[in-house]
Protein backbone atom coordinates (compact mmCIF):
# COMPACT_ATOMS: atom_id res chain seq x y z
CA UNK A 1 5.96 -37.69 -26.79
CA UNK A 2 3.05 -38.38 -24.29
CA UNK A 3 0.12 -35.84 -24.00
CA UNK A 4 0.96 -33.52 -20.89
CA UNK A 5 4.92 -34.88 -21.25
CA UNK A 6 7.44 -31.63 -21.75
CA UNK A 7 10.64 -32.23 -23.56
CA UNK A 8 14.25 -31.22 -21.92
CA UNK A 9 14.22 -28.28 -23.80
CA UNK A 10 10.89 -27.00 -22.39
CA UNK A 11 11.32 -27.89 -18.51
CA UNK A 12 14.47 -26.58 -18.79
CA UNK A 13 12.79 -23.23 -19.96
CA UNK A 14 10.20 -23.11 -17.66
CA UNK A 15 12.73 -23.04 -14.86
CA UNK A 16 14.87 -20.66 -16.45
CA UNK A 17 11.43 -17.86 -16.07
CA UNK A 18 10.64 -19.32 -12.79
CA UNK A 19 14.33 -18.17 -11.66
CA UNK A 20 14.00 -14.97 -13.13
CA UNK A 21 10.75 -13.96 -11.82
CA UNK A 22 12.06 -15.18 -8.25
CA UNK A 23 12.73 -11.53 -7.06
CA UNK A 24 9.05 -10.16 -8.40
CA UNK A 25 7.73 -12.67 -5.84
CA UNK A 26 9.65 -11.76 -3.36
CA UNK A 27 8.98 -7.44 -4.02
CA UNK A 28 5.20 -8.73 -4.11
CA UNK A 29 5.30 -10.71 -0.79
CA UNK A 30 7.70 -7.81 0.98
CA UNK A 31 5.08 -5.18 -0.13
CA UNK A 32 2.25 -6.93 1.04
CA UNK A 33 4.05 -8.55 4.20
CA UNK A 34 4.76 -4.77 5.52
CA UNK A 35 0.90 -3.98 5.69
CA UNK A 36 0.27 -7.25 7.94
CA UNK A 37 0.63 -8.33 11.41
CA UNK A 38 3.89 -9.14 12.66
CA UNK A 39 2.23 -13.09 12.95
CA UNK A 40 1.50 -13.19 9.65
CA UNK A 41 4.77 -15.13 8.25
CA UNK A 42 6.67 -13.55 4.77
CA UNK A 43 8.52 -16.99 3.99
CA UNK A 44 4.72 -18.41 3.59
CA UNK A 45 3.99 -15.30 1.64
CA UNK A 46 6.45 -16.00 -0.45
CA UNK A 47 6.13 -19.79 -0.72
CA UNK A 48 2.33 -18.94 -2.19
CA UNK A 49 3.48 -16.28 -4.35
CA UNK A 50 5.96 -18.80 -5.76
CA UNK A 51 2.57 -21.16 -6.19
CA UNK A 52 0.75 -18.11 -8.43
CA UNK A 53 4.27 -17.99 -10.32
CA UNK A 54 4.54 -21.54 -11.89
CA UNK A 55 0.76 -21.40 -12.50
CA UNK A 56 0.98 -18.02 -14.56
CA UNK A 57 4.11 -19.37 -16.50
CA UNK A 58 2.30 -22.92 -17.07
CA UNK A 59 -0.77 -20.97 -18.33
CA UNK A 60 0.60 -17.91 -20.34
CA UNK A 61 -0.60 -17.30 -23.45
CA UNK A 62 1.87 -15.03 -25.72
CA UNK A 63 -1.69 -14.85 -27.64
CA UNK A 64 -3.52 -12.86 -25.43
CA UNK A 65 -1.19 -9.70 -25.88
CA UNK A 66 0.10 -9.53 -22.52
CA UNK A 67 3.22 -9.48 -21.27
CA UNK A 68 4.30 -12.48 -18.66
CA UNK A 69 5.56 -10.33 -16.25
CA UNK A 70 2.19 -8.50 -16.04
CA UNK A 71 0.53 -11.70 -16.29
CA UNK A 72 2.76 -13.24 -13.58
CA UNK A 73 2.34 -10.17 -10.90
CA UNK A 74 -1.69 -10.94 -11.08
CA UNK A 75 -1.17 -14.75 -10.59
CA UNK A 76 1.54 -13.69 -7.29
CA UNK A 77 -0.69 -11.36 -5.85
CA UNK A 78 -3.94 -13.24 -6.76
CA UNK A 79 -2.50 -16.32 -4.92
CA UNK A 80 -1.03 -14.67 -1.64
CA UNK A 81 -4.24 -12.55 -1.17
CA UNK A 82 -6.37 -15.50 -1.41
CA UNK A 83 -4.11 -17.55 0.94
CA UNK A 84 -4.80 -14.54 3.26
CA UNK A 85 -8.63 -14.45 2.97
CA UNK A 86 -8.41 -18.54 3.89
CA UNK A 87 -6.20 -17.26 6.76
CA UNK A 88 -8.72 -15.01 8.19
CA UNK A 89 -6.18 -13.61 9.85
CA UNK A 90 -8.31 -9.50 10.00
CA UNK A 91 -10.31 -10.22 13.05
CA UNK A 92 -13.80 -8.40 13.31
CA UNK A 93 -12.65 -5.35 15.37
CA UNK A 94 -10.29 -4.36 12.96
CA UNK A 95 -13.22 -4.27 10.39
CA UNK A 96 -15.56 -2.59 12.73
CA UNK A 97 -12.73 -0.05 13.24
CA UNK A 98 -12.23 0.55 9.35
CA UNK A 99 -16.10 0.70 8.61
CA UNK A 100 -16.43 3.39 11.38
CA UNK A 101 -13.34 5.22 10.14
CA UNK A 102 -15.12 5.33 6.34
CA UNK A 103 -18.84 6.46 7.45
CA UNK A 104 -16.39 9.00 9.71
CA UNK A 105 -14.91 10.10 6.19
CA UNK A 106 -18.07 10.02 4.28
CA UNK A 107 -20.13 12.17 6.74
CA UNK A 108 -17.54 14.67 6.97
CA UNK A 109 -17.24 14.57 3.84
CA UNK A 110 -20.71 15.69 3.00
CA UNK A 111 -21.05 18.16 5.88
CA UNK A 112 -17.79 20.15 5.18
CA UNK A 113 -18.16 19.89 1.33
CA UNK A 114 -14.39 18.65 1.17
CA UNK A 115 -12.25 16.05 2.57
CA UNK A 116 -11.82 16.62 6.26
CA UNK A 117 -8.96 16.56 8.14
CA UNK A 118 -7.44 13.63 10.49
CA UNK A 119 -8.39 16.17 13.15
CA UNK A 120 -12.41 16.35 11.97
CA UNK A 121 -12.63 12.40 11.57
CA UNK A 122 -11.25 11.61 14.97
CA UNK A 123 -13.48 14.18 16.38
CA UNK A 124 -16.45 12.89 14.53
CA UNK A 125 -15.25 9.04 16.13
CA UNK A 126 -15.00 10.21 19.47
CA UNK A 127 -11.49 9.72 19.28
CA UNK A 128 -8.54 11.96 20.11
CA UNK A 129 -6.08 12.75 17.63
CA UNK A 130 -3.44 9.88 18.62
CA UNK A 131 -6.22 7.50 19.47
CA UNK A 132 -7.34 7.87 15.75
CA UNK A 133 -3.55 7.26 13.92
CA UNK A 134 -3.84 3.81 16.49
CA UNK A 135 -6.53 3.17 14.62
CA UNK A 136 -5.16 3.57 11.16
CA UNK A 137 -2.24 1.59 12.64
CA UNK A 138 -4.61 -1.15 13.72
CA UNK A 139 -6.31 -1.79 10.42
CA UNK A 140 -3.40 -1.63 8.23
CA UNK A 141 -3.39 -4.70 5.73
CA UNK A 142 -7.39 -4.31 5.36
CA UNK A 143 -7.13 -2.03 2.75
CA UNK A 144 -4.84 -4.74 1.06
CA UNK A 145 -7.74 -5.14 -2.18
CA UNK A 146 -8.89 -1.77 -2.13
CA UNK A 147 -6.88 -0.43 -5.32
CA UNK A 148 -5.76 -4.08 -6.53
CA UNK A 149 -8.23 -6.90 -7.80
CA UNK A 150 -10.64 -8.92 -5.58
CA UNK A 151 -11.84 -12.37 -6.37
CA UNK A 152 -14.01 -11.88 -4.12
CA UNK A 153 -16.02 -9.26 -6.00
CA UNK A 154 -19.10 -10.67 -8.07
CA UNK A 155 -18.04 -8.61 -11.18
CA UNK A 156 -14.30 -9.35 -10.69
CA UNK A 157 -13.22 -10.20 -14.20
CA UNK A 158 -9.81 -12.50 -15.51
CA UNK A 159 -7.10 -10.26 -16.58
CA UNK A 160 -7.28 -11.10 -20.23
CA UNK A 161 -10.42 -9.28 -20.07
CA UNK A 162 -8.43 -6.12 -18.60
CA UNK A 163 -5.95 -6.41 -20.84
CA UNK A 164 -5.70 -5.76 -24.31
CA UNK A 165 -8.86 -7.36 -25.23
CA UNK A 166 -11.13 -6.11 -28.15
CA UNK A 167 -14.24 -5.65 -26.37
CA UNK A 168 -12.37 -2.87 -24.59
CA UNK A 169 -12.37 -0.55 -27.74
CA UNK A 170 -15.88 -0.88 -27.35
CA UNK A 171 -17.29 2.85 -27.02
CA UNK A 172 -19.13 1.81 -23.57
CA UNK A 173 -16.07 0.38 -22.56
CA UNK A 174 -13.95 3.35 -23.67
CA UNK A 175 -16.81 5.41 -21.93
CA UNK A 176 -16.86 3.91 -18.21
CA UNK A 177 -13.11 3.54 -17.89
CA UNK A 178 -12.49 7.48 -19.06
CA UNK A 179 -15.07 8.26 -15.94
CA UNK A 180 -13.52 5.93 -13.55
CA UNK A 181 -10.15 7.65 -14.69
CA UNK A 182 -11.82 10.98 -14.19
CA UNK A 183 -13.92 9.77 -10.56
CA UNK A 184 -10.12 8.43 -9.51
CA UNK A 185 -8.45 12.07 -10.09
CA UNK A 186 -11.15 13.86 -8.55
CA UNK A 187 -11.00 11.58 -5.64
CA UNK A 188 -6.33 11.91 -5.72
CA UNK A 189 -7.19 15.75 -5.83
CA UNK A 190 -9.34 15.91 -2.72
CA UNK A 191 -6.63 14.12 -0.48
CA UNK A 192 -4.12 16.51 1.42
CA UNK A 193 -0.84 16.61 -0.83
CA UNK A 194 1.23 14.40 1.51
CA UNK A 195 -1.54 11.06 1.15
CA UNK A 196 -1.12 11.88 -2.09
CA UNK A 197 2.35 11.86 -2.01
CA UNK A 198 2.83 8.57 -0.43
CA UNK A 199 0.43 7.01 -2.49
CA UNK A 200 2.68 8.47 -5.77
CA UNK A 201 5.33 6.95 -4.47
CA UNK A 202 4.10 3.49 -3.49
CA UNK A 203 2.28 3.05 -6.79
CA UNK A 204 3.91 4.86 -9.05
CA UNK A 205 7.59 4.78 -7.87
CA UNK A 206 7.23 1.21 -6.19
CA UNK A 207 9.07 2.15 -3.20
CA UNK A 208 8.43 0.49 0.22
CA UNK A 209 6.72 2.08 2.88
CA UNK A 210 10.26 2.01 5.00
CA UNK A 211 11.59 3.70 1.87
CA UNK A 212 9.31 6.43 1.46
CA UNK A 213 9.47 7.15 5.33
CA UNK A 214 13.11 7.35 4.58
CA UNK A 215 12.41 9.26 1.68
CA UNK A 216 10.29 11.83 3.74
CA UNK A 217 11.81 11.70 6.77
CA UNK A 218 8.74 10.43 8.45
CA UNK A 219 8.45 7.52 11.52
CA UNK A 220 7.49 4.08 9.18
CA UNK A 221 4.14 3.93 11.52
CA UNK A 222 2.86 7.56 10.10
CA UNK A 223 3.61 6.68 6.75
CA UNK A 224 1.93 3.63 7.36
CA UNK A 225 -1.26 5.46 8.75
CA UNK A 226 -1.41 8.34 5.80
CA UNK A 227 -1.06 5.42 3.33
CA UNK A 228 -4.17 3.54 4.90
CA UNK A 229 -5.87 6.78 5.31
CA UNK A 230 -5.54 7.90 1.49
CA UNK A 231 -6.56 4.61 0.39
CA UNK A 232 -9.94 4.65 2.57
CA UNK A 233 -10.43 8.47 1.71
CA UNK A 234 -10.70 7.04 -1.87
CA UNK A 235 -12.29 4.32 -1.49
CA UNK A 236 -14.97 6.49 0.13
CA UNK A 237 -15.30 8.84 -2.85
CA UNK A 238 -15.41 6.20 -5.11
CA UNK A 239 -17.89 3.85 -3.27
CA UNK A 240 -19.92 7.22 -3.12
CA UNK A 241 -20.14 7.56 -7.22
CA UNK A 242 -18.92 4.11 -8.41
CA UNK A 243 -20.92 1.68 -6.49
CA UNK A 244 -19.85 -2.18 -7.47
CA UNK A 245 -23.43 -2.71 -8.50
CA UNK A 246 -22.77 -0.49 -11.48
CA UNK A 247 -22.47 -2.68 -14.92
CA UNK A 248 -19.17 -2.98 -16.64
């Protein structure tokens, strides 16, 4: 057999996985899709994700102790988010809007001693109440990296140095990731219960955000806006005592 030539056996393998991992591509691209504009198109979500897919199961490596379907979610997401930083598609209000809304958070924040309330940050924009959840409405999507990995980051790292690599029983390592752990449910504990709620159940549970509105009998766009809100309240926190310059 030629170099770079797969037998019958193994093509017909490879598209057995990319068949079955089919529907994680399409959970990936739905979840992401649903914080996006309405122009923003799932189908070429999808057709990216599917891109990440064949390039994960082409370049798994049983060796590296982690599991394909792990392996295969980074690849999917990796590949859609990237397609959507090419797009551009964020346009430089909305980030104006969500930089204003987190030094709004931040200087509450550290005037009221505690996380303030939607209330407090509007006031502190110059906003009213429902100009404010607009806001949050309007910027939903940019908080797409904020709790998943960035490739845009200087110190973002591959996931085979995540995952089950030695270096990580290093004590330093073992050290930084027990206070990031700690920083992270400091930050969950500071968030009213029903951000943290949502969040639970969107990263924890894995429902949609039309399920959990279903689920808490809440209008899609407020879960939408306490979901973006949560994840900027800790992003905040964390920026605060976390900053990326920090080694690994």
């Amino acid at each position: 057999m030629y170099p770079g030539v797969q037998s019958e056996e193994a093509c017909s393998e490879r598209e057995r996985l990319i068949l079955e991992h089919l529907p994680q591509v399409r959970l990936i691209a739905r979840r992401i899709h649903e914080r996006l504009p309405d122009s923003v198109s799932l189908d070429d979500l999808i057709s990216t994700g599917i891109v990440g897919l064949i390039s994960a199961i082409d370049n798994f490596d049983p060796s590296q102790n982690v599991k394909l379907r792990t392996y295969a979610e980074y690849k999917i997401r990796g590949a859609i988010l990237d397609s959507l930083r090419d797009l551009d598609w964020a346009s430089r209000d909305r980030r104006k809007k969500a930089k204003q809304i987190e030094a709004a958070m931040a200087s509450a924040e550290q005037r009221l001693g505690r996380a303030a309330s939607e209330e407090e940050i509007a006031q502190d924009l110059g906003l009213t109440l429902e100009e404010y959840r607009q806001w949050l409405l309007d910027i939903q999507g940019l908080t797409l990296n904020s709790l998943d990995y960035s490739s845009e980051r200087e110190d973002a790292r591959n996931l085979n140095e995540l995952i089950a690599d030695s270096d990580q029983n290093w004590p330093s390592h073992l050290l930084e990731s027990r206070e990031l752990e700690r920083l992270l449910a400091e930050a969950l504990e500071r968030i009213p219960p029903v951000e943290r709620t949502v969040l639970s159940l969107y990263y924890q549970e894995e429902l949609t955000l039309r399920e959990i509105a279903e689920v808490m009998n809440l209008h899609l766009s407020r879960i939408s806006q306490l979901k973006s809100q949560a994840i900027m309240r800790l992003r905040t926190y964390l920026e605060k005592r976390w900053p990326m310059t920090r080694g690994r």
